[in-house]
C-alpha atoms as a PDB file:
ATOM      1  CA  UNK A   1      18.768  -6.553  -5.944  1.00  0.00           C
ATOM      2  CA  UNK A   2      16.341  -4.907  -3.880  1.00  0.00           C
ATOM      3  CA  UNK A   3      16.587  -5.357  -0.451  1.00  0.00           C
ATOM      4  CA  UNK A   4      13.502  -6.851   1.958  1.00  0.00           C
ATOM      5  CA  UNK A   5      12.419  -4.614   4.695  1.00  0.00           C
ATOM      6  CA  UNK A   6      13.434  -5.347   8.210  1.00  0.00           C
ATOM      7  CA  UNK A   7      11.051  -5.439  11.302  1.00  0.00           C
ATOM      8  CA  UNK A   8      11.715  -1.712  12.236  1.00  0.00           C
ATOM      9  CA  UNK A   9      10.883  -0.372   8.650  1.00  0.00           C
ATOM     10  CA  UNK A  10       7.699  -2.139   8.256  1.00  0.00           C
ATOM     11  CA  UNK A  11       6.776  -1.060  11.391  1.00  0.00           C
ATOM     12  CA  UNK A  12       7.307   2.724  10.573  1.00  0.00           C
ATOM     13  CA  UNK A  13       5.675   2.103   7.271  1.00  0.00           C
ATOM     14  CA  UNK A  14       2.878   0.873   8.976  1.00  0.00           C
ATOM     15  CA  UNK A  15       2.509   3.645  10.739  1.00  0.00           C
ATOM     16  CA  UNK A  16       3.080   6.132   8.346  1.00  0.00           C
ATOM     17  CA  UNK A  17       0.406   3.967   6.308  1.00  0.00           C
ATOM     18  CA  UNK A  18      -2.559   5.305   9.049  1.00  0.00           C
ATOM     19  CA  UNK A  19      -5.551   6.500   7.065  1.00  0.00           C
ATOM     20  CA  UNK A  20      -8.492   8.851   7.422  1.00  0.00           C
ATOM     21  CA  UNK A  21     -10.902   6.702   5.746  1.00  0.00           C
ATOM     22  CA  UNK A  22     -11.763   3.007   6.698  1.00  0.00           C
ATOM     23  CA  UNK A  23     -11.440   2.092   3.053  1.00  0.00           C
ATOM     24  CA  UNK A  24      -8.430   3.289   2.700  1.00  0.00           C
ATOM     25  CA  UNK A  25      -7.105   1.379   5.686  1.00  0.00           C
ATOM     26  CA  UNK A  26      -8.788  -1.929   5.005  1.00  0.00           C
ATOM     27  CA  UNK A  27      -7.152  -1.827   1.783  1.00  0.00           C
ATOM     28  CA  UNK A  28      -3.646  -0.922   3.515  1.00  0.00           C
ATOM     29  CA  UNK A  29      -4.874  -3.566   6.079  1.00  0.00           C
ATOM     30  CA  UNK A  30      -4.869  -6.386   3.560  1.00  0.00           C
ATOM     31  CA  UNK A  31      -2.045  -5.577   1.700  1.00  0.00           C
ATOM     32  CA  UNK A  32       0.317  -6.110   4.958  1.00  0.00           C
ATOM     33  CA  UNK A  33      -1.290  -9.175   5.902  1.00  0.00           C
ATOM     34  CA  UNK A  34      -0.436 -10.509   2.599  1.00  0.00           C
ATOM     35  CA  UNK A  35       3.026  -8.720   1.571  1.00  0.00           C
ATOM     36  CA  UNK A  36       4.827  -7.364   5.042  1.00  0.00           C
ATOM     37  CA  UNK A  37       7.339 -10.555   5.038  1.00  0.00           C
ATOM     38  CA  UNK A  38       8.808  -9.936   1.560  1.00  0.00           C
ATOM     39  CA  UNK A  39       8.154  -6.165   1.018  1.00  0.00           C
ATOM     40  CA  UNK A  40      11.101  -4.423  -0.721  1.00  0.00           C
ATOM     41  CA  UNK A  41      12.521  -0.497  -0.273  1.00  0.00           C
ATOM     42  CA  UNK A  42      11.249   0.107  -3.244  1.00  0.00           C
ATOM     43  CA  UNK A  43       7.780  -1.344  -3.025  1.00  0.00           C
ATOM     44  CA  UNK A  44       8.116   0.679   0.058  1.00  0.00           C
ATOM     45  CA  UNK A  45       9.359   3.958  -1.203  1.00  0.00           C
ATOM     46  CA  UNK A  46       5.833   3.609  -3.666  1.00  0.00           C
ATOM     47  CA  UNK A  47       3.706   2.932  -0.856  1.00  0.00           C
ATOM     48  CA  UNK A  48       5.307   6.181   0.493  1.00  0.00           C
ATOM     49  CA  UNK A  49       4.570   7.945  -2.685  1.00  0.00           C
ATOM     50  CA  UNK A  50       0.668   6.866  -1.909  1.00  0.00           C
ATOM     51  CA  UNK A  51       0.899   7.949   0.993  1.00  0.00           C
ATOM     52  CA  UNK A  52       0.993  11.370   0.229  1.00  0.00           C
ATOM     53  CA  UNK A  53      -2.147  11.575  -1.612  1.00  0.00           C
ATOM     54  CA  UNK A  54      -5.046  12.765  -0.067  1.00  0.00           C
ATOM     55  CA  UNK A  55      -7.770  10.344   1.251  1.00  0.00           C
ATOM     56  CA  UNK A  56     -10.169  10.293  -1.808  1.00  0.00           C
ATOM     57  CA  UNK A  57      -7.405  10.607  -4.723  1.00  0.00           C
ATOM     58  CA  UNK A  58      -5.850   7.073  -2.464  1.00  0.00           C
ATOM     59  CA  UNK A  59      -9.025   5.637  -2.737  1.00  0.00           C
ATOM     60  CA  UNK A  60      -9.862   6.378  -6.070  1.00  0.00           C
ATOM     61  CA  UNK A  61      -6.424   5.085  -7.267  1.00  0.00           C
ATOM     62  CA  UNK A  62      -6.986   1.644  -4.951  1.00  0.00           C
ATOM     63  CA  UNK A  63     -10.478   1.252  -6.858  1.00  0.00           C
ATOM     64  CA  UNK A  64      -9.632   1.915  -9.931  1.00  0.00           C
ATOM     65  CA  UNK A  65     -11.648   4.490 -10.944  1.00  0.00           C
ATOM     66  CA  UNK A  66      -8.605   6.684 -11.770  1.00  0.00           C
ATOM     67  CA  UNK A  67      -4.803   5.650 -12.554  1.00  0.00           C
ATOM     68  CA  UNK A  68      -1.324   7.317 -11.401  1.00  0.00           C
ATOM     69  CA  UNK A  69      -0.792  10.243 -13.491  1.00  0.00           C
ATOM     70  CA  UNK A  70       2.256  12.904 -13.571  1.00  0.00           C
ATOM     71  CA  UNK A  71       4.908  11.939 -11.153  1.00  0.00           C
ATOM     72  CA  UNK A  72       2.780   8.896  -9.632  1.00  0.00           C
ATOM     73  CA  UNK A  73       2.558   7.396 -13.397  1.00  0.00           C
ATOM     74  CA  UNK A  74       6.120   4.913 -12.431  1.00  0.00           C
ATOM     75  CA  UNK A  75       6.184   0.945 -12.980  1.00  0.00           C
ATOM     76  CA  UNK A  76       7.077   0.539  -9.364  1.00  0.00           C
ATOM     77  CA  UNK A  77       3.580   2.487  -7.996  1.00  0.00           C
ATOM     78  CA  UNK A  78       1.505   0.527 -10.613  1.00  0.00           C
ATOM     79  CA  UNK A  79       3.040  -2.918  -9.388  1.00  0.00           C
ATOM     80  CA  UNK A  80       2.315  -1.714  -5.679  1.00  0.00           C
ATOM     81  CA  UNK A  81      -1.145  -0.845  -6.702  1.00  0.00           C
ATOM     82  CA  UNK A  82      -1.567  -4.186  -8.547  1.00  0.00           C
ATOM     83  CA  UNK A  83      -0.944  -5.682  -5.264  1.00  0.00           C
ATOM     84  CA  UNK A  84      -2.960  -3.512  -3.412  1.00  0.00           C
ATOM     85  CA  UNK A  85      -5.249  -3.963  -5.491  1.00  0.00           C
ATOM     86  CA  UNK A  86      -5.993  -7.798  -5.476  1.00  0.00           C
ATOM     87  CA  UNK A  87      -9.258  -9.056  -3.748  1.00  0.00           C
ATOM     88  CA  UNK A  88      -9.467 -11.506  -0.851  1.00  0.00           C
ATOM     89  CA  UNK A  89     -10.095 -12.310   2.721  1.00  0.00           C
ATOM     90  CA  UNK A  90      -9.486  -9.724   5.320  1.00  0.00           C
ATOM     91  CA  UNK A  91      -8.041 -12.315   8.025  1.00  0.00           C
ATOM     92  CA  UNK A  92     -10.107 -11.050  11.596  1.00  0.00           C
ATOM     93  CA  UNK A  93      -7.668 -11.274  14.459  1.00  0.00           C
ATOM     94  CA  UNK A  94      -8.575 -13.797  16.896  1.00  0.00           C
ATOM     95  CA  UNK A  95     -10.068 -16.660  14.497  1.00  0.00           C
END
């Protein structure tokens, strides 16, 4: 079974999740309003694998105009982006 991240580990992923491009981070934004209480190690180590891509390739991936390829192209980084992926409701701090 994979194991849900603890307090610490979301809270370096969250910071290793820090974007160049607003898009990028409202996306990353969402998805840890949404996911951050039950996200596993290996929905993490995916994220990760994101993470290395550069701005626009992220950004392309997250709106679909291109899909994992090569080394990217694993069920685990497609379920992530699924997830990612999913509209809704940016909640605004404060309200």
């Amino acid at each position: 079974m994979d194991t849900v991240l603890d307090a610490n580990a979301i809270n370096r992923l969250k910071w290793r999740c820090r974007r160049g491009l607003l898009e990028n981070d409202l996306f990353i934004e969402r998805f840890f309003q949404r996911h951050e209480s039950h996200l596993t190690e290996s929905q993490a180590q995916a994220l990760l694998a994101l993470m290395d891509l550069a701005d626009n390739d992220l950004l392309d991936l997250l709106l679909m105009r291109t899909e994992p390829s090569e080394e990217m192209d694993r069920p685990e980084v497609h379920e992530l982006l699924a997830m990612m992926r999913t509209p809704g409701t940016i909640l605004q701090k404060g309200k």
